[in-house]
PDB file of N, CA and C in Angstrom:
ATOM      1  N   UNK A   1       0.834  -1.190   0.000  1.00  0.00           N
ATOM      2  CA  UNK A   1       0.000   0.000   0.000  1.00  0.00           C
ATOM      3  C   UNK A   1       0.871   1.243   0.000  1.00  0.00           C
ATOM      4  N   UNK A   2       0.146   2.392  -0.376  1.00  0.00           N
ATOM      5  CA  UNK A   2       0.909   3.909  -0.539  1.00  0.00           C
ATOM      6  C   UNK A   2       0.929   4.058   0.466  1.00  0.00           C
ATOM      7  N   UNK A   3       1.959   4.985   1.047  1.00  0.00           N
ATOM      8  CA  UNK A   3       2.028   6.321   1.870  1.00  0.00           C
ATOM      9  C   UNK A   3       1.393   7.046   1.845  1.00  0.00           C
ATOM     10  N   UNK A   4       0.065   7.533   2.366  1.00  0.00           N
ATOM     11  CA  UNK A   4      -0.926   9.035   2.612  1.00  0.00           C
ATOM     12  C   UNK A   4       0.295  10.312   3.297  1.00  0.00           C
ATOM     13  N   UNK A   5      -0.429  11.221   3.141  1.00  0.00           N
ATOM     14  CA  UNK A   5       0.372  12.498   4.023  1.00  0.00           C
ATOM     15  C   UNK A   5       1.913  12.522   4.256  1.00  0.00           C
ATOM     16  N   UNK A   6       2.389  11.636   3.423  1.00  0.00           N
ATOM     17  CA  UNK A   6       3.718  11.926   3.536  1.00  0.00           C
ATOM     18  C   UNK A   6       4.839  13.348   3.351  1.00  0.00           C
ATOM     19  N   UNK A   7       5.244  14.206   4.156  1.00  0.00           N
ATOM     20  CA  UNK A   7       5.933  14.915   3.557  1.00  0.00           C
ATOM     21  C   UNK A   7       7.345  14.990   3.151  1.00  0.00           C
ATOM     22  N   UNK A   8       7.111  15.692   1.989  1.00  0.00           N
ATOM     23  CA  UNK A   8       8.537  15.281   1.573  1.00  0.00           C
ATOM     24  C   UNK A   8       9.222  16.423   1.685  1.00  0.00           C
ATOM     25  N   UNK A   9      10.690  15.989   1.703  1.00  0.00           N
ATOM     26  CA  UNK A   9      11.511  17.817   1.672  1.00  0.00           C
ATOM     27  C   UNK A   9      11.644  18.504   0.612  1.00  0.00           C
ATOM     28  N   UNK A  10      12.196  19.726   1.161  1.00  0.00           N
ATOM     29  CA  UNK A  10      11.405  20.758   0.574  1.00  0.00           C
ATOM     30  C   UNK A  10      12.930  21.946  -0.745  1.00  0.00           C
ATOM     31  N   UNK A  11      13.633  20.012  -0.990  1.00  0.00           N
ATOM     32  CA  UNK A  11      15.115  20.419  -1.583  1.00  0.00           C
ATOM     33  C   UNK A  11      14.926  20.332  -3.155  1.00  0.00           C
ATOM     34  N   UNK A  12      15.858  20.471  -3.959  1.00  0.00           N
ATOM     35  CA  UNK A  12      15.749  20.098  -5.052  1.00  0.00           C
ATOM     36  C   UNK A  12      16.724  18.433  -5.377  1.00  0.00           C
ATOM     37  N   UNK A  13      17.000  18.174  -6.334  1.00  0.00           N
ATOM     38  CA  UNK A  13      17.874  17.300  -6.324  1.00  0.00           C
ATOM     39  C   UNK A  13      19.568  17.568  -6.398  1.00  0.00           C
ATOM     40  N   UNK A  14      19.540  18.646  -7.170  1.00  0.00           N
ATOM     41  CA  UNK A  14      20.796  19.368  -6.893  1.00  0.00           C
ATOM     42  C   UNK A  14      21.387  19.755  -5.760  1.00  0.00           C
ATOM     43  N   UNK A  15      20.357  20.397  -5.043  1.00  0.00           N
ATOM     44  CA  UNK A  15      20.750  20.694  -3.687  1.00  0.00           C
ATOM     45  C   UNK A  15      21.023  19.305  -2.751  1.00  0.00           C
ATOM     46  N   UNK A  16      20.286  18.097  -2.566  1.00  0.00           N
ATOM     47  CA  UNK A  16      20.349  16.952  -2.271  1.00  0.00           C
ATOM     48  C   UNK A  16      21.997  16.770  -2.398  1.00  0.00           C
ATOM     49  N   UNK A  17      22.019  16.476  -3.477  1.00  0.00           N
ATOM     50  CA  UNK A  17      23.672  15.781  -4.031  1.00  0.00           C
ATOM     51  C   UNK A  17      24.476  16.879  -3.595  1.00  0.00           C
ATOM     52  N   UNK A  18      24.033  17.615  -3.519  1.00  0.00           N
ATOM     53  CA  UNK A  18      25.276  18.849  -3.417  1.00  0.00           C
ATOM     54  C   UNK A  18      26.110  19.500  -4.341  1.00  0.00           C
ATOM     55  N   UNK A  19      25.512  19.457  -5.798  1.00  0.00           N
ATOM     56  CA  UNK A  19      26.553  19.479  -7.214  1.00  0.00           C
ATOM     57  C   UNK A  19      25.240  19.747  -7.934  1.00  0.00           C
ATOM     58  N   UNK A  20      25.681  20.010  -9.660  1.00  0.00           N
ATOM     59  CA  UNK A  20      24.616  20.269 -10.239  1.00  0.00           C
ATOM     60  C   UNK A  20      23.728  19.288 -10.701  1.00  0.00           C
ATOM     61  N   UNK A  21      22.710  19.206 -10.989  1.00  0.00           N
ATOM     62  CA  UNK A  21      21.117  18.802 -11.219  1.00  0.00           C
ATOM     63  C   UNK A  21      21.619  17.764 -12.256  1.00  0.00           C
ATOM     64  N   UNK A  22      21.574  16.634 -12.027  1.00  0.00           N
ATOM     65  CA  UNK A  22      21.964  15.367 -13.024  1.00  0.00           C
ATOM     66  C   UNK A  22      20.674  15.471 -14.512  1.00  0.00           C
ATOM     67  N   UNK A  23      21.092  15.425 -15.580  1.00  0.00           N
ATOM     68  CA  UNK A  23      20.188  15.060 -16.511  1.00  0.00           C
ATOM     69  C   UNK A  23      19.830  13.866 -16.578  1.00  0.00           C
ATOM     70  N   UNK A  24      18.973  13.106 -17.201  1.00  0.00           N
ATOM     71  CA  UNK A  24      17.901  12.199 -16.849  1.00  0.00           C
ATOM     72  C   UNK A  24      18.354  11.659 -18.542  1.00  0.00           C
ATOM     73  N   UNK A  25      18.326  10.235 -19.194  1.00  0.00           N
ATOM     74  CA  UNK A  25      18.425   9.831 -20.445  1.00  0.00           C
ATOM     75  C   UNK A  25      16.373  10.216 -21.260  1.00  0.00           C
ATOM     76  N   UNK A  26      16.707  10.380 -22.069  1.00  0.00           N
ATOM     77  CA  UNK A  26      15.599  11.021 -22.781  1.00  0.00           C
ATOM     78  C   UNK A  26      14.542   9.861 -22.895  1.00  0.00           C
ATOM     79  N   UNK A  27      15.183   8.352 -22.713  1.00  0.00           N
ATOM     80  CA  UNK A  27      13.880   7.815 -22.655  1.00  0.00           C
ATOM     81  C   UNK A  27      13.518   7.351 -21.340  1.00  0.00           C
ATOM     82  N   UNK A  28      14.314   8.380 -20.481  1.00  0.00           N
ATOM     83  CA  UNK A  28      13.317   8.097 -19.084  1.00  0.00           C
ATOM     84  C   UNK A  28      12.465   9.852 -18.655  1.00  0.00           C
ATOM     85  N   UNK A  29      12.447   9.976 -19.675  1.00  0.00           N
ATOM     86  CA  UNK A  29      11.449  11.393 -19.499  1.00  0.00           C
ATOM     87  C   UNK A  29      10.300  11.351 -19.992  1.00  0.00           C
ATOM     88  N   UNK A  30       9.538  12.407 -18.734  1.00  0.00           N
ATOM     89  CA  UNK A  30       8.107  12.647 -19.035  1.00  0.00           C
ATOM     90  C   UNK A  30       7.972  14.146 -20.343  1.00  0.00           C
ATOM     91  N   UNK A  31       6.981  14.328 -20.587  1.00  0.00           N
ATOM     92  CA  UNK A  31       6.854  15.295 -21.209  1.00  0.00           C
ATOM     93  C   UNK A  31       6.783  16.225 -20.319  1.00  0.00           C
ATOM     94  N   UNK A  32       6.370  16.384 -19.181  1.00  0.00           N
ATOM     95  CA  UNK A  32       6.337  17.528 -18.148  1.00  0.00           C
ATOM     96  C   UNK A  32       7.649  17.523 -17.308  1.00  0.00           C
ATOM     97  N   UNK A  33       6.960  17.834 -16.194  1.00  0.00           N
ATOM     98  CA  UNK A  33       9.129  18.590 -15.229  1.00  0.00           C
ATOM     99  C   UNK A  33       9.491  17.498 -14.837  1.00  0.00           C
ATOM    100  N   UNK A  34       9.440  16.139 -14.485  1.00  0.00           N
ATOM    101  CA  UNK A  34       9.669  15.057 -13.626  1.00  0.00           C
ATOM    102  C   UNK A  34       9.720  14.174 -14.797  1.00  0.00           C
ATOM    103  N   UNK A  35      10.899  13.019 -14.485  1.00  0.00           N
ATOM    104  CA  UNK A  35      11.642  12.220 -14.995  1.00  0.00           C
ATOM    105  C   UNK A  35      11.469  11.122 -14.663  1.00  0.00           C
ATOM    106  N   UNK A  36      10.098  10.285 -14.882  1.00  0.00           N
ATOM    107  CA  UNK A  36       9.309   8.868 -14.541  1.00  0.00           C
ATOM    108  C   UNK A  36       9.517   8.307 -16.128  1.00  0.00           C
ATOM    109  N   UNK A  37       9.812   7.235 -16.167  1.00  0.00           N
ATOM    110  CA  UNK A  37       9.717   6.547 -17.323  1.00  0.00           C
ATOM    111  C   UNK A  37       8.210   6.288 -18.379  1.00  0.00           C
ATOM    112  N   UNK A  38       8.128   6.614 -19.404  1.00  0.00           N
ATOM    113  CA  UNK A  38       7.129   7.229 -19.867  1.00  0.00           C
ATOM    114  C   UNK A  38       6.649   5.682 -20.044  1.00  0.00           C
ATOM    115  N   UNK A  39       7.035   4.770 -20.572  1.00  0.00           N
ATOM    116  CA  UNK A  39       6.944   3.419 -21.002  1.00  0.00           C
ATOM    117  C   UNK A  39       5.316   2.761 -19.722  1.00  0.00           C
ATOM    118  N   UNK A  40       6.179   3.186 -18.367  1.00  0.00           N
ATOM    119  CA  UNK A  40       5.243   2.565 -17.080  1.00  0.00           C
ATOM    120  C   UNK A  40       4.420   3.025 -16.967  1.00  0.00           C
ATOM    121  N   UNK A  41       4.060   4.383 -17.361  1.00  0.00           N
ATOM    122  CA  UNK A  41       2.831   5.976 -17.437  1.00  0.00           C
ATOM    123  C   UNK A  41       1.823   5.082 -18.347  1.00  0.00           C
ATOM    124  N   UNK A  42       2.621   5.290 -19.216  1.00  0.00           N
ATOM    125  CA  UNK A  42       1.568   4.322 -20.527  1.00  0.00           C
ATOM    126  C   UNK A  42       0.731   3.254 -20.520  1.00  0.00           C
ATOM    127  N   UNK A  43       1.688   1.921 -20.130  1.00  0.00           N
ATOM    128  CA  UNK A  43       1.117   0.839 -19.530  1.00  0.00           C
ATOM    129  C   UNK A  43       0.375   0.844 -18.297  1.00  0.00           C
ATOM    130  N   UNK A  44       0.501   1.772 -17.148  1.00  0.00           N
ATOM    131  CA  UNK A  44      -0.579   2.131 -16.520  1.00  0.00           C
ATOM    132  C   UNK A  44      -1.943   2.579 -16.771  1.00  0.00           C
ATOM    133  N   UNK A  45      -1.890   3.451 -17.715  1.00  0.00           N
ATOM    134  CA  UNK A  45      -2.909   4.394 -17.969  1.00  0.00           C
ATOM    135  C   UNK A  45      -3.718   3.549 -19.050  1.00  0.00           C
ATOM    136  N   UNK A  46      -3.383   2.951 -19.977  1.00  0.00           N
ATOM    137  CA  UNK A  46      -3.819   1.876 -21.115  1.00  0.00           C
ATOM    138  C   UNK A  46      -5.012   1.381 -20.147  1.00  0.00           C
ATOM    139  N   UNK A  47      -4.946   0.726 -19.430  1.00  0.00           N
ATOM    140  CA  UNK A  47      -6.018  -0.283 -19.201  1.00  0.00           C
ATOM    141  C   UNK A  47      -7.238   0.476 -18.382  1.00  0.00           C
ATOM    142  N   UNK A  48      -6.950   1.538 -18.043  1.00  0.00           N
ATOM    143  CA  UNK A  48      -8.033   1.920 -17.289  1.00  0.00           C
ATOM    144  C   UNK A  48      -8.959   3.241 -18.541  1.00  0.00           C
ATOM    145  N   UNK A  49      -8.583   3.211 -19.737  1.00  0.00           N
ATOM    146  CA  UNK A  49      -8.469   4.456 -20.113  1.00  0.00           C
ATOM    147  C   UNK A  49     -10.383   3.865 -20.731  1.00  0.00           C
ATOM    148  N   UNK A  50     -10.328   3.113 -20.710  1.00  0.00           N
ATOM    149  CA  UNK A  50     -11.803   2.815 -21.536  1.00  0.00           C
ATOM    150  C   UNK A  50     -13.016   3.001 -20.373  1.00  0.00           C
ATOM    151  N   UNK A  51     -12.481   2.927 -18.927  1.00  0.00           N
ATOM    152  CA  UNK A  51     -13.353   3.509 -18.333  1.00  0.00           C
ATOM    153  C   UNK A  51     -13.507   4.854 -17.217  1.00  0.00           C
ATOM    154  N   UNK A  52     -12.792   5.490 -18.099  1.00  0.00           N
ATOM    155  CA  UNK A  52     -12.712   6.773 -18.289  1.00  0.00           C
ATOM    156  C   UNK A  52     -14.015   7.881 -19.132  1.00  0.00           C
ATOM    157  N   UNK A  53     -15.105   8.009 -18.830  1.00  0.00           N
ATOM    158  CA  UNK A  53     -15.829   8.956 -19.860  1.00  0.00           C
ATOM    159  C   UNK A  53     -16.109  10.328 -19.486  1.00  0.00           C
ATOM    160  N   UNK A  54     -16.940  10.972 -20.477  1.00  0.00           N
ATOM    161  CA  UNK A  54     -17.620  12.499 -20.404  1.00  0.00           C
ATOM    162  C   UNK A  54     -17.589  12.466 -19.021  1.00  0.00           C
ATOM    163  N   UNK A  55     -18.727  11.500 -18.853  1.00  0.00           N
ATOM    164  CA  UNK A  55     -19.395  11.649 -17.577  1.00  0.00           C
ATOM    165  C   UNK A  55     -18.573  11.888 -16.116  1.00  0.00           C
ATOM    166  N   UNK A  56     -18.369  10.938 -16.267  1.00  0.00           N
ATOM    167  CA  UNK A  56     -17.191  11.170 -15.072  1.00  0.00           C
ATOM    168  C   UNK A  56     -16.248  12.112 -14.883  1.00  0.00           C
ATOM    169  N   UNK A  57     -15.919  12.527 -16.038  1.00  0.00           N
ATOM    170  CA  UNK A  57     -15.002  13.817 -15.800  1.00  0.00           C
ATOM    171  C   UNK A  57     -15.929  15.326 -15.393  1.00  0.00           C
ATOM    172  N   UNK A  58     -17.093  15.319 -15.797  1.00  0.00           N
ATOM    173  CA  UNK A  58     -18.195  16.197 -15.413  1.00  0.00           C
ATOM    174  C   UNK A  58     -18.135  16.057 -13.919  1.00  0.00           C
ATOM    175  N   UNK A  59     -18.393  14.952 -13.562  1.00  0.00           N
ATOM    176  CA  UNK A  59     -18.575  14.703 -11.815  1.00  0.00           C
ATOM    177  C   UNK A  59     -17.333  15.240 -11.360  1.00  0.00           C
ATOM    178  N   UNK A  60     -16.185  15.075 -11.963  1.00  0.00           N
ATOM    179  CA  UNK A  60     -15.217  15.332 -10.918  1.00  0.00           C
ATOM    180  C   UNK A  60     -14.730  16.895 -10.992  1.00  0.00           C
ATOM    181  N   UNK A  61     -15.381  17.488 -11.958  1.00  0.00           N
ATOM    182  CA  UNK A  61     -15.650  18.630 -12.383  1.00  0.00           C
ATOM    183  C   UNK A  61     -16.320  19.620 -11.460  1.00  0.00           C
ATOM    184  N   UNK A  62     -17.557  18.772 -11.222  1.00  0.00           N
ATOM    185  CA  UNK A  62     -18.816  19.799 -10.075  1.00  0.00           C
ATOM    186  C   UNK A  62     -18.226  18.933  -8.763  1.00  0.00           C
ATOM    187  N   UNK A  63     -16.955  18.994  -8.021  1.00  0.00           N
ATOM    188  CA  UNK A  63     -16.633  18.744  -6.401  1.00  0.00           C
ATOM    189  C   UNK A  63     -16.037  20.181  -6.484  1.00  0.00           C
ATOM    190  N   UNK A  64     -16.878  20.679  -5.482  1.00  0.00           N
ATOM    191  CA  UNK A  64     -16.687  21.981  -4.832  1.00  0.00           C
ATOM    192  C   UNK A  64     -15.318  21.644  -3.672  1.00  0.00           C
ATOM    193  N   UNK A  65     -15.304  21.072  -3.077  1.00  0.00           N
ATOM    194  CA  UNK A  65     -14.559  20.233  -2.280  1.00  0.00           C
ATOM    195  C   UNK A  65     -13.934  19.477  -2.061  1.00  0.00           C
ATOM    196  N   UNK A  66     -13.118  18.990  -3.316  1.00  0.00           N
ATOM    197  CA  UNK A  66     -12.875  17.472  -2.867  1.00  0.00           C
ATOM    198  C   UNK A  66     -11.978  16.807  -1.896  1.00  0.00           C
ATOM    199  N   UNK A  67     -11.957  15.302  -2.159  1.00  0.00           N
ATOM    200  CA  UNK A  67     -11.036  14.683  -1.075  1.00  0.00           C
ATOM    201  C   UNK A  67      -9.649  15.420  -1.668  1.00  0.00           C
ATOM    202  N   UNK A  68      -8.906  15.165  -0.403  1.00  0.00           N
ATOM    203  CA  UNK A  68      -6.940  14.806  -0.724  1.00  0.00           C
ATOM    204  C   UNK A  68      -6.971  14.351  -1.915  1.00  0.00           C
ATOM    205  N   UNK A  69      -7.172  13.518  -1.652  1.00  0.00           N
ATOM    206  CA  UNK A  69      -7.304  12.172  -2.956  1.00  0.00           C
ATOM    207  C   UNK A  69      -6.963  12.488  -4.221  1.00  0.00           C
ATOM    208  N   UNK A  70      -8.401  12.881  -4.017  1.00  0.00           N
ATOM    209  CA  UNK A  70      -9.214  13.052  -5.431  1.00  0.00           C
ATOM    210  C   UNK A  70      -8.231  14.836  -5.601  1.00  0.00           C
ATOM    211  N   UNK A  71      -7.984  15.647  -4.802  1.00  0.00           N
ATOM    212  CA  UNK A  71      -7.373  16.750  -5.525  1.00  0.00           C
ATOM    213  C   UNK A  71      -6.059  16.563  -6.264  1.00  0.00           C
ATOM    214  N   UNK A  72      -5.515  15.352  -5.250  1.00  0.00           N
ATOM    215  CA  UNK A  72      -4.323  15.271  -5.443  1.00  0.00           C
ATOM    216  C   UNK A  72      -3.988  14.345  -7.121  1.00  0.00           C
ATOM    217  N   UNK A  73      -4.577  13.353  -7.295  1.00  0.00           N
ATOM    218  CA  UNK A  73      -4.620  13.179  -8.520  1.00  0.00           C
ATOM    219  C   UNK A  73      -5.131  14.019  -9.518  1.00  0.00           C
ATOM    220  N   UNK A  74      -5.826  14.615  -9.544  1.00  0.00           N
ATOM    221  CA  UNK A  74      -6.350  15.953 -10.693  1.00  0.00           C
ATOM    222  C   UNK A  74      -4.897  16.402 -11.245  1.00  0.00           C
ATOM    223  N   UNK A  75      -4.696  17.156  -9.565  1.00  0.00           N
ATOM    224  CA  UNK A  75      -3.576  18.109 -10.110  1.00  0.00           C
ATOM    225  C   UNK A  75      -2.192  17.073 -10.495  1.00  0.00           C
ATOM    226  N   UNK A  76      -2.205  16.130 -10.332  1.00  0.00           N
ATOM    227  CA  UNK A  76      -1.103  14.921 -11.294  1.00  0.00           C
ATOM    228  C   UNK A  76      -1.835  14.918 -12.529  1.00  0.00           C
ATOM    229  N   UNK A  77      -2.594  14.526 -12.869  1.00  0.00           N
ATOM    230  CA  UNK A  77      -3.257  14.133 -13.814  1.00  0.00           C
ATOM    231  C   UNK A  77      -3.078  15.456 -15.079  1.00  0.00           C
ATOM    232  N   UNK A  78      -3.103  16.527 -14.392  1.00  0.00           N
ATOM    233  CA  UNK A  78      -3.561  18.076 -14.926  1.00  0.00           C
ATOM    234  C   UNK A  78      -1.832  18.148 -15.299  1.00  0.00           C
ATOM    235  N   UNK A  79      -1.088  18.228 -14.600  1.00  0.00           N
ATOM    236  CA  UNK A  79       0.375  17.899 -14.710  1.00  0.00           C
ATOM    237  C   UNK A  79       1.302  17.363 -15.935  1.00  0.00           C
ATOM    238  N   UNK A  80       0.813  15.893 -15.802  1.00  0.00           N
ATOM    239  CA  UNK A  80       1.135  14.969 -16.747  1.00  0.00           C
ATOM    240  C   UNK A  80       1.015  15.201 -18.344  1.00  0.00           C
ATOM    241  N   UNK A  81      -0.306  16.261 -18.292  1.00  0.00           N
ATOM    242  CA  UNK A  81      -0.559  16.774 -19.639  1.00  0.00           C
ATOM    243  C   UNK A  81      -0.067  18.163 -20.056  1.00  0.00           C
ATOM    244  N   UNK A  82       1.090  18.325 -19.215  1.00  0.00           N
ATOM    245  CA  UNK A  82       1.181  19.431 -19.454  1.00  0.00           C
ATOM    246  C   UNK A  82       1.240  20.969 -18.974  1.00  0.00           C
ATOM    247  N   UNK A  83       0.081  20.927 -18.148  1.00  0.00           N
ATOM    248  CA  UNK A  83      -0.329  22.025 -17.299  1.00  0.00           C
ATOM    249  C   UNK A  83       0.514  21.855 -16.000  1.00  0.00           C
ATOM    250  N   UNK A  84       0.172  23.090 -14.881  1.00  0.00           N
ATOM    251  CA  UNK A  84       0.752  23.258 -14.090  1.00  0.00           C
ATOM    252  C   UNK A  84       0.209  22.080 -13.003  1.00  0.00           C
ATOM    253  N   UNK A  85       0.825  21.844 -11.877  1.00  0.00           N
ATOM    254  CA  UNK A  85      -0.011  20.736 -11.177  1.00  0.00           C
ATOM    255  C   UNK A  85      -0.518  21.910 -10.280  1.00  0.00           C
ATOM    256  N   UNK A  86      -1.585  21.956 -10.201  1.00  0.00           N
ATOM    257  CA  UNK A  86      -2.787  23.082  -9.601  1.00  0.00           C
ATOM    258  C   UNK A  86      -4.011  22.831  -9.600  1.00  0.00           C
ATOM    259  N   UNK A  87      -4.753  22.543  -8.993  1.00  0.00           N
ATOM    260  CA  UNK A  87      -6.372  21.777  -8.510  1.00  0.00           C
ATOM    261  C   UNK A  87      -7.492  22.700  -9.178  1.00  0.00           C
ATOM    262  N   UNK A  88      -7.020  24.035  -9.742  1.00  0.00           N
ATOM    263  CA  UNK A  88      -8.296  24.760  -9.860  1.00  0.00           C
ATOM    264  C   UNK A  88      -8.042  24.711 -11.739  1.00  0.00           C
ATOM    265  N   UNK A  89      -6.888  24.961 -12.066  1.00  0.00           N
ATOM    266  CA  UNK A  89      -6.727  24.578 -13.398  1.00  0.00           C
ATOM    267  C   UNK A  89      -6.985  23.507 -13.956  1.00  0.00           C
ATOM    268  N   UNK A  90      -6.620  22.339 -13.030  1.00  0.00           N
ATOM    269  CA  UNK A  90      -6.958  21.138 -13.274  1.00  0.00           C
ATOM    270  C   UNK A  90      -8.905  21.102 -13.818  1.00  0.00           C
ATOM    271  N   UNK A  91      -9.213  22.033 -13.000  1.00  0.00           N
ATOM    272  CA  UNK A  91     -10.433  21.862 -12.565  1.00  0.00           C
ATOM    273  C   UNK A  91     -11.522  22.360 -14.367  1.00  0.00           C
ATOM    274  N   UNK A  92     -10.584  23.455 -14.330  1.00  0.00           N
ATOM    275  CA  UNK A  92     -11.274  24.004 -15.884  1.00  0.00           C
ATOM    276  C   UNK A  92     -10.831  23.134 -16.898  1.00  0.00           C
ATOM    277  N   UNK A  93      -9.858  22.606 -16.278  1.00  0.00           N
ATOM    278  CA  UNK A  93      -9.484  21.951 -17.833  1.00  0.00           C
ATOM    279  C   UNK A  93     -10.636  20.739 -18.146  1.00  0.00           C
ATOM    280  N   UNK A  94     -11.393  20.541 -17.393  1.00  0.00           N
ATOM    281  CA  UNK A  94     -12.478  19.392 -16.596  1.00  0.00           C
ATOM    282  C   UNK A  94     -13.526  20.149 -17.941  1.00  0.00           C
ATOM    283  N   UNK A  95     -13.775  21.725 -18.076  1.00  0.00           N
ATOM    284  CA  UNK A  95     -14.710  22.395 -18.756  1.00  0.00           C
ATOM    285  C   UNK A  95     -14.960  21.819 -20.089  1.00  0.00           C
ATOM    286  N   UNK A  96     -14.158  20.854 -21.042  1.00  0.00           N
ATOM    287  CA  UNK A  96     -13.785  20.142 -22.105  1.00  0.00           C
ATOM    288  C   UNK A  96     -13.646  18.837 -21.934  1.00  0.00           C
ATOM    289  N   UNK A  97     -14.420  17.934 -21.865  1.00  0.00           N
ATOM    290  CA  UNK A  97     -14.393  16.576 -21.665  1.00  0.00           C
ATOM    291  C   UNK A  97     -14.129  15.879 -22.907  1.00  0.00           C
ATOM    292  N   UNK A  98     -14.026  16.659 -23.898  1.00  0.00           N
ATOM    293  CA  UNK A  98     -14.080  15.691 -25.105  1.00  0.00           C
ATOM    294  C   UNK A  98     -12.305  15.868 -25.496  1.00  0.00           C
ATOM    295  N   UNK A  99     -11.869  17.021 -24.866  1.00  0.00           N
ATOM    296  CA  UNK A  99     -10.409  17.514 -25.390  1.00  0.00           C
ATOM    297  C   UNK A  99      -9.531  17.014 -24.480  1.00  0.00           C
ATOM    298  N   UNK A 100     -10.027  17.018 -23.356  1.00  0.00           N
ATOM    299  CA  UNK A 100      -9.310  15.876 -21.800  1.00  0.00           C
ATOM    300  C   UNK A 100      -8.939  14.418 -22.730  1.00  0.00           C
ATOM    301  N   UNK A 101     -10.586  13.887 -22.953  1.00  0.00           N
ATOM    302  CA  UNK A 101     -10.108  12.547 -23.426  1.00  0.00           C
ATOM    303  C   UNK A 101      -9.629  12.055 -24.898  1.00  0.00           C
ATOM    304  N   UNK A 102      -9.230  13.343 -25.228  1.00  0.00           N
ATOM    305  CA  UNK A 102      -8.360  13.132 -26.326  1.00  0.00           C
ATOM    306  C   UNK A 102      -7.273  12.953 -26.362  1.00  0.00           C
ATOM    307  N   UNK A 103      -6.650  14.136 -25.143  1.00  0.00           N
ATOM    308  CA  UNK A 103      -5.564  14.316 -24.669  1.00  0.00           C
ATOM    309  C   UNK A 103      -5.367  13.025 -24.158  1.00  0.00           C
ATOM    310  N   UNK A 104      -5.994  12.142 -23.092  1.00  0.00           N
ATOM    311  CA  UNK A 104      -5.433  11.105 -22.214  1.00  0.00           C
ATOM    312  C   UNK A 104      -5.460   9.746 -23.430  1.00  0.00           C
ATOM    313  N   UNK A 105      -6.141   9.933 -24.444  1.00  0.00           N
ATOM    314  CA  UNK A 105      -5.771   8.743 -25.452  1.00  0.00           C
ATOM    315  C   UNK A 105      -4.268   8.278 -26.770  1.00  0.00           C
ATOM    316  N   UNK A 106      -4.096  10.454 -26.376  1.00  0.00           N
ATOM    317  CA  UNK A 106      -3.060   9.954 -27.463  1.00  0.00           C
ATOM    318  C   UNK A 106      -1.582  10.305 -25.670  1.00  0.00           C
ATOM    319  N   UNK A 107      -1.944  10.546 -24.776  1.00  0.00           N
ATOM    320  CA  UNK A 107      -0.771  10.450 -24.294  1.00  0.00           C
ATOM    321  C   UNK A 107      -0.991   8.500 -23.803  1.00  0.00           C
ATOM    322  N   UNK A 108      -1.816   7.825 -23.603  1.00  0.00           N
ATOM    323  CA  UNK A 108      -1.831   6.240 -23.254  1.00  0.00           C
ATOM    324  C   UNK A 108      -1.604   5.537 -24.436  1.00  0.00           C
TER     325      UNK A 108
END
């Protein structure tokens, strides 16, 4: 199982090592700021992507509130494509359900 509420520090990786910021080989990069292997993104996201619809992205659209959770994946999710990781952007980008799941088909 995950770690909930974990915090993490508040360094960079450069600062970590103590020297400058190591580059990452190009096929272990994301299209956004973080350096996860795109290959595992993919094969993750593949199998769940068919039950993924309009609908649901509408719902997660109208939470005035949501969980941790649920904010906290948005703003990954909102991320991954690109955007900033931010819960309220995430949130408009929600305003286009047909351009979301366009986006999440040609990045899976």
């Amino acid at each position: 199982t995950l770690a909930t509420n974990v915090a993490l520090p508040s360094t960079t990786v450069a600062e970590h090592s103590g020297g400058e910021e190591e580059e990452l080989p190009a096929h272990l990069k994301l299209p956004g700021e973080f350096g996860l292997p795109v290959k595992m993104m993919t094969d993750s996201l593949r199998p769940i992507l068919p039950h993924i619809d309009r609908k649901l992205l509408v719902e997660l659209r109208s939470y005035l509130h949501p969980t941790p959770t649920v904010k906290q994946v948005l703003e990954c999710f909102h991320g991954l494509l690109g955007g900033p990781f931010d819960w309220q952007l995430a949130k408009l980008s929600l305003a286009d359900p047909a351009t979301v799941l366009a986006r999440l088909y040609q990045f899976g």
